[in-house]
PDB file of N, CA and C in Angstrom:
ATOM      1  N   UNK A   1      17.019  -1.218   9.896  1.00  0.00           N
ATOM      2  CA  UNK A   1      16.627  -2.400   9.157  1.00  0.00           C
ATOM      3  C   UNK A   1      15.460  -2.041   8.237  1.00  0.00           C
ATOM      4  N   UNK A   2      15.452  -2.708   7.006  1.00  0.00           N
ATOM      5  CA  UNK A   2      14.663  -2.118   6.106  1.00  0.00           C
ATOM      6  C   UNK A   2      13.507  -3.644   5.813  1.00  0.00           C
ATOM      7  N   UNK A   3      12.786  -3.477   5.770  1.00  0.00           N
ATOM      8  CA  UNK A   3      11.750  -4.962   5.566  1.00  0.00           C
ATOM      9  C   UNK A   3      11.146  -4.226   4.208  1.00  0.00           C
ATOM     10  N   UNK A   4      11.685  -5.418   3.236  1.00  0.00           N
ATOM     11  CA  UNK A   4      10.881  -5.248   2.028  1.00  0.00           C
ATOM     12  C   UNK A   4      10.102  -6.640   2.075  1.00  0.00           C
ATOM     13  N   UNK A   5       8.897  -6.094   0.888  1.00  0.00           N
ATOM     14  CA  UNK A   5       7.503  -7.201   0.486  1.00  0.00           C
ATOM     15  C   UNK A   5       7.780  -7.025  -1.077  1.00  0.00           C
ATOM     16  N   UNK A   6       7.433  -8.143  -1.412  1.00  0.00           N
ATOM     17  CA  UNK A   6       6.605  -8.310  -2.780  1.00  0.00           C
ATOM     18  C   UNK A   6       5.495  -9.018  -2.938  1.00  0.00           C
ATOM     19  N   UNK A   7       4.821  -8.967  -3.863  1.00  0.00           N
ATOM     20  CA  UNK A   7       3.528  -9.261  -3.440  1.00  0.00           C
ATOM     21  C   UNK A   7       3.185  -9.526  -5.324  1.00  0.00           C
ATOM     22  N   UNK A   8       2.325 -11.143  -5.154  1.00  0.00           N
ATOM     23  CA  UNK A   8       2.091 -11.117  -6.650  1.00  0.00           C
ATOM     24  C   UNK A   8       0.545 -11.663  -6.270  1.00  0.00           C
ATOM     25  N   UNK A   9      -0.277 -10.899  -6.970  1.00  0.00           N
ATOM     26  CA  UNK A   9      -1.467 -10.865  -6.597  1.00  0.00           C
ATOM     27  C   UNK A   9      -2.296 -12.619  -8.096  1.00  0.00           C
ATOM     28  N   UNK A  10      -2.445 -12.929  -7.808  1.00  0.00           N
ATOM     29  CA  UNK A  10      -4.030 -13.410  -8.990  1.00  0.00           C
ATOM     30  C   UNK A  10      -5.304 -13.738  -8.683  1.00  0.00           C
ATOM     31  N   UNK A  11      -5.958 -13.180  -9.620  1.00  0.00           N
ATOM     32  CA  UNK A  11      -7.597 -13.488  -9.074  1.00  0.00           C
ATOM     33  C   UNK A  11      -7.827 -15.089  -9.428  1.00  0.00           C
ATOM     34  N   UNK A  12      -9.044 -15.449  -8.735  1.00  0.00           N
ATOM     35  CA  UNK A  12      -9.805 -16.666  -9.168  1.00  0.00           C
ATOM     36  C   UNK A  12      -8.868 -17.777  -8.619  1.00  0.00           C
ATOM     37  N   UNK A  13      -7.865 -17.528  -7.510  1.00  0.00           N
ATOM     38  CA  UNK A  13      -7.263 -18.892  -7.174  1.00  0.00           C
ATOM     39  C   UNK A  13      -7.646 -19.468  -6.236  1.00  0.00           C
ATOM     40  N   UNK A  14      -7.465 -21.033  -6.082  1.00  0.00           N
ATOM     41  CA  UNK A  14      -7.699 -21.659  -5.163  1.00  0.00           C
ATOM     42  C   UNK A  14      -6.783 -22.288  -4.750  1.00  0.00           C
ATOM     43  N   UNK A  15      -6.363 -21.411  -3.082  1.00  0.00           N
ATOM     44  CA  UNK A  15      -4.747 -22.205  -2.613  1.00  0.00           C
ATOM     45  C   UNK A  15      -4.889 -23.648  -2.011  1.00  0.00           C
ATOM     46  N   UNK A  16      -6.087 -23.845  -2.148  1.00  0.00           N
ATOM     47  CA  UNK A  16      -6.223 -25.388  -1.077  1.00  0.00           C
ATOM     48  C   UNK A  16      -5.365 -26.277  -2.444  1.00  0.00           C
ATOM     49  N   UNK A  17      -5.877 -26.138  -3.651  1.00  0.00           N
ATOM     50  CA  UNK A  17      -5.781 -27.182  -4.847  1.00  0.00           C
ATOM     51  C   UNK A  17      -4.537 -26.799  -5.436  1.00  0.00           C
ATOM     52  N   UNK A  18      -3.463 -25.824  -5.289  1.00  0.00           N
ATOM     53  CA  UNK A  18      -2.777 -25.089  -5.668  1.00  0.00           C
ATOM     54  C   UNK A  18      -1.366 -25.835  -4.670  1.00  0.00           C
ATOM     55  N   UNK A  19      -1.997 -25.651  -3.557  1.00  0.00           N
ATOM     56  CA  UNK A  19      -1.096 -26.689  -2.109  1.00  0.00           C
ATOM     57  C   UNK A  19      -0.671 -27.568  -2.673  1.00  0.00           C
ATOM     58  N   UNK A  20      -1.644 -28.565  -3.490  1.00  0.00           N
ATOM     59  CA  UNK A  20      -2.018 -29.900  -3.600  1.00  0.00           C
ATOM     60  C   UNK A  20      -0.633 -30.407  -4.465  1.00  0.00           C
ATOM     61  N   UNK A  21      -1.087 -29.317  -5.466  1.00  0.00           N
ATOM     62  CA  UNK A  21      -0.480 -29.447  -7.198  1.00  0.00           C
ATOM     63  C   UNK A  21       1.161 -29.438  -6.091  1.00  0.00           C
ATOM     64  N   UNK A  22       1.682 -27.954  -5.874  1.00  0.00           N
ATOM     65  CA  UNK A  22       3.025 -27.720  -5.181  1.00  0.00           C
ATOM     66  C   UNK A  22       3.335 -28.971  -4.741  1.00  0.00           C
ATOM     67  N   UNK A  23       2.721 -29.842  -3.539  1.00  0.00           N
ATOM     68  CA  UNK A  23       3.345 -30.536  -2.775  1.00  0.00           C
ATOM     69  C   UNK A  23       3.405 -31.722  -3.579  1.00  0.00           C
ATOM     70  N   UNK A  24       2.682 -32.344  -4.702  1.00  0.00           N
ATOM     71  CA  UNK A  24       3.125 -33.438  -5.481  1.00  0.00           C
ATOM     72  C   UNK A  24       4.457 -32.973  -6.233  1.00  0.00           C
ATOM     73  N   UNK A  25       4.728 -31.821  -6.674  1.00  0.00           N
ATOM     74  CA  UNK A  25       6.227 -31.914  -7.209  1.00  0.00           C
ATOM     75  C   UNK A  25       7.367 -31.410  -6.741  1.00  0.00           C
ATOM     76  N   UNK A  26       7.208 -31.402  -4.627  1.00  0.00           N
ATOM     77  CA  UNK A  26       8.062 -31.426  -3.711  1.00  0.00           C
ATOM     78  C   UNK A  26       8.423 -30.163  -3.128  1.00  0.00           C
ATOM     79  N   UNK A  27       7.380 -29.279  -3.257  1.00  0.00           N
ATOM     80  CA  UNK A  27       7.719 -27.910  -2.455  1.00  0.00           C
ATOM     81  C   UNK A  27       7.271 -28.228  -0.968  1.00  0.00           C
ATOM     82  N   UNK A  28       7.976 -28.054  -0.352  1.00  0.00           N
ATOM     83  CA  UNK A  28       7.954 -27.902   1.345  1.00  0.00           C
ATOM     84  C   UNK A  28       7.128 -26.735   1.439  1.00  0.00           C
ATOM     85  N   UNK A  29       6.029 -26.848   2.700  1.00  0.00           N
ATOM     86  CA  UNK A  29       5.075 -25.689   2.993  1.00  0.00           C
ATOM     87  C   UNK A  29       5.640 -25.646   4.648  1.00  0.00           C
ATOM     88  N   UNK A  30       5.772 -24.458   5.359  1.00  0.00           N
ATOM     89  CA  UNK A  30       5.422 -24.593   6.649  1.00  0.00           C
ATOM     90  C   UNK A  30       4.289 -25.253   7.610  1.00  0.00           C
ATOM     91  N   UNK A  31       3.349 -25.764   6.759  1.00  0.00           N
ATOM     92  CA  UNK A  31       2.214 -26.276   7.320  1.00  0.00           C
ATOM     93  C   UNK A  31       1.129 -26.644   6.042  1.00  0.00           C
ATOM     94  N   UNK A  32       0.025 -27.332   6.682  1.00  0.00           N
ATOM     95  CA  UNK A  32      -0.915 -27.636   5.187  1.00  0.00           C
ATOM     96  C   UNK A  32      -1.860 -26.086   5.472  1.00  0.00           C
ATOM     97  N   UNK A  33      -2.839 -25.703   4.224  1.00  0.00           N
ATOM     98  CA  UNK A  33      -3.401 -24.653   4.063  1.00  0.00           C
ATOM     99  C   UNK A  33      -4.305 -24.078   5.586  1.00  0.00           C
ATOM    100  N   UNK A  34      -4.776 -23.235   5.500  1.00  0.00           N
ATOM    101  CA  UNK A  34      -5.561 -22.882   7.408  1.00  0.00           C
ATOM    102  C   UNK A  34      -6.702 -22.140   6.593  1.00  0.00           C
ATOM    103  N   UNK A  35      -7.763 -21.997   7.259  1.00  0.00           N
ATOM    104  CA  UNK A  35      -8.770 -21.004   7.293  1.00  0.00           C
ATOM    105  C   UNK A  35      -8.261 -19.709   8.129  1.00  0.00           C
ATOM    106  N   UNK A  36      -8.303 -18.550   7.269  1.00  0.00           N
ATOM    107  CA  UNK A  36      -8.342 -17.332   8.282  1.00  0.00           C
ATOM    108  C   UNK A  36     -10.036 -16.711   7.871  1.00  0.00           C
ATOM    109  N   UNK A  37      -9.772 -15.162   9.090  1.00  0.00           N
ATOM    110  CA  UNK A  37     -10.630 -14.693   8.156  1.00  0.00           C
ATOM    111  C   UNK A  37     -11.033 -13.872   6.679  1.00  0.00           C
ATOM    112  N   UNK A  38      -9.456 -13.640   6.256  1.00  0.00           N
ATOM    113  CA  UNK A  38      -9.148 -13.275   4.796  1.00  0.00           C
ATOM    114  C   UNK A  38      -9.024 -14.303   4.079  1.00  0.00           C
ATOM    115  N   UNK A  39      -9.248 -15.721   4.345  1.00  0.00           N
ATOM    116  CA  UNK A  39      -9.136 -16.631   3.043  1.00  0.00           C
ATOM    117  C   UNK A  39      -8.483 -17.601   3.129  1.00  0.00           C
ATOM    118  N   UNK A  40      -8.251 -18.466   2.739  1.00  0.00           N
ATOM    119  CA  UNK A  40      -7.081 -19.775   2.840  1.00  0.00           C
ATOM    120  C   UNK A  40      -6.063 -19.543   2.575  1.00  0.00           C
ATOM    121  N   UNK A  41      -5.315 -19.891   3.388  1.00  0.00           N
ATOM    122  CA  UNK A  41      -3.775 -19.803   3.371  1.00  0.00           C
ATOM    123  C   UNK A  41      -2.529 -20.716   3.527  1.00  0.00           C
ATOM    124  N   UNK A  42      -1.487 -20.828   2.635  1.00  0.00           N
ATOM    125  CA  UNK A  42      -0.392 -22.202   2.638  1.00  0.00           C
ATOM    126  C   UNK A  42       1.015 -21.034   2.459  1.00  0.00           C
ATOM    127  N   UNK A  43       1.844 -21.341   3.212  1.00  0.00           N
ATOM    128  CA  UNK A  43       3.061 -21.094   3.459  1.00  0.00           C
ATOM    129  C   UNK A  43       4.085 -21.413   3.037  1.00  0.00           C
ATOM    130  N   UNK A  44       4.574 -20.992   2.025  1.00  0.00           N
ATOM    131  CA  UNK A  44       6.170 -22.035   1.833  1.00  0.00           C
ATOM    132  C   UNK A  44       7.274 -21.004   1.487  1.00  0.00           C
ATOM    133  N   UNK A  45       8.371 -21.329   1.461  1.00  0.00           N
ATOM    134  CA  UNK A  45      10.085 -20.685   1.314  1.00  0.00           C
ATOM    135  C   UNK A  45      10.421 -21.056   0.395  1.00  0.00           C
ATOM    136  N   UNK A  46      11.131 -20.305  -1.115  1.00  0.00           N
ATOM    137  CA  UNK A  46      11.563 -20.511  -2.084  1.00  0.00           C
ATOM    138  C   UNK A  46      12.975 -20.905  -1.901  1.00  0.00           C
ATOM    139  N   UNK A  47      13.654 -21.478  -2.815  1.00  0.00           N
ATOM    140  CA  UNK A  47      15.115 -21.998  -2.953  1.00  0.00           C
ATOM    141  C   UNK A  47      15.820 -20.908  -2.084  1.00  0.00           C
ATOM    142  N   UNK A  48      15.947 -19.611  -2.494  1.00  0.00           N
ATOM    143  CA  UNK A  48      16.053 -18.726  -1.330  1.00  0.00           C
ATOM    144  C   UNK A  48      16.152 -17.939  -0.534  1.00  0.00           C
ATOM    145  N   UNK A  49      14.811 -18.832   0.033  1.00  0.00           N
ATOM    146  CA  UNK A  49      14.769 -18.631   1.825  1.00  0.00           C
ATOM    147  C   UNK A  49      13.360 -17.642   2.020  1.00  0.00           C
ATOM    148  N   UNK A  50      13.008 -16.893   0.563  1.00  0.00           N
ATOM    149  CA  UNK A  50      12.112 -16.047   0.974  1.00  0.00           C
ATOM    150  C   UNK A  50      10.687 -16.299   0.886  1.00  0.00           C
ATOM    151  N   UNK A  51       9.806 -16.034   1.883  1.00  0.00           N
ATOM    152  CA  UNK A  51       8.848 -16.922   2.216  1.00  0.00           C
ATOM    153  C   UNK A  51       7.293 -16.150   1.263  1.00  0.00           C
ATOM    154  N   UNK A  52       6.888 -16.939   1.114  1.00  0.00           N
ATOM    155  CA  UNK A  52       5.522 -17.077  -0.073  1.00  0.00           C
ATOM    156  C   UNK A  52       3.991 -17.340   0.811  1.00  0.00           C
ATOM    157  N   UNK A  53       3.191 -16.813   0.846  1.00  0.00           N
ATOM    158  CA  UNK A  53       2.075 -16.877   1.132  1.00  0.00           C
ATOM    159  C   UNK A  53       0.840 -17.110   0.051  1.00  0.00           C
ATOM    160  N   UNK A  54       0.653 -18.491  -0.061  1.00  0.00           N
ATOM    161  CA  UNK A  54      -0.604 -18.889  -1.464  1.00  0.00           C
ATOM    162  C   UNK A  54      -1.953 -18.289  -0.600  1.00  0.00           C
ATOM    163  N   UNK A  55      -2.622 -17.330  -1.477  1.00  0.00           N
ATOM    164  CA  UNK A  55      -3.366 -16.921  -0.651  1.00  0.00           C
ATOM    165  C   UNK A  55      -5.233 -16.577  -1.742  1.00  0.00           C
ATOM    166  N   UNK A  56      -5.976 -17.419  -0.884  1.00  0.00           N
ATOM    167  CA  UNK A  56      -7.457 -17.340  -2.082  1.00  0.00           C
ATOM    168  C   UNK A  56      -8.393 -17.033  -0.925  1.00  0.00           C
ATOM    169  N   UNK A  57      -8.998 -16.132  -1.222  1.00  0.00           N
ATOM    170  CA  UNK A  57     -10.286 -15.234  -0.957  1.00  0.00           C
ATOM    171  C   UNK A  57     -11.431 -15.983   0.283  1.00  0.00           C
ATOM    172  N   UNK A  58     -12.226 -15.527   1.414  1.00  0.00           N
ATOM    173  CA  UNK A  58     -12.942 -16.517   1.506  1.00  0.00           C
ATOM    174  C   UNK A  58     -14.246 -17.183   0.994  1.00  0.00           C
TER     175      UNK A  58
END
């Protein structure tokens, strides 16, 4: 089994407000954003299926 990533990086984001924007024009998240210790984090699955990590700095 082969596990591929992609990974799209941008500076200066903020996933809490980014959540916000997504979920007013109906993207499903696995959950609302979390504190880790790498930064805030929101979860969601594209049309499909492959899963997205919004991810801003702490």
């Amino acid at each position: 089994m082969r596990l591929r990533c992609t990974a799209l990086v941008v500076d200066d984001y903020d996933a809490a407000a980014e959540y916000e924007r997504l979920v007013a024009l109906g993207v499903e998240f696995e959950g609302p954003p979390r504190v880790a210790a790498h930064g805030t984090v929101a979860v969601f699955r594209d049309v499909a299926g492959n899963r997205w990590d919004l991810l801003s700095g702490p």
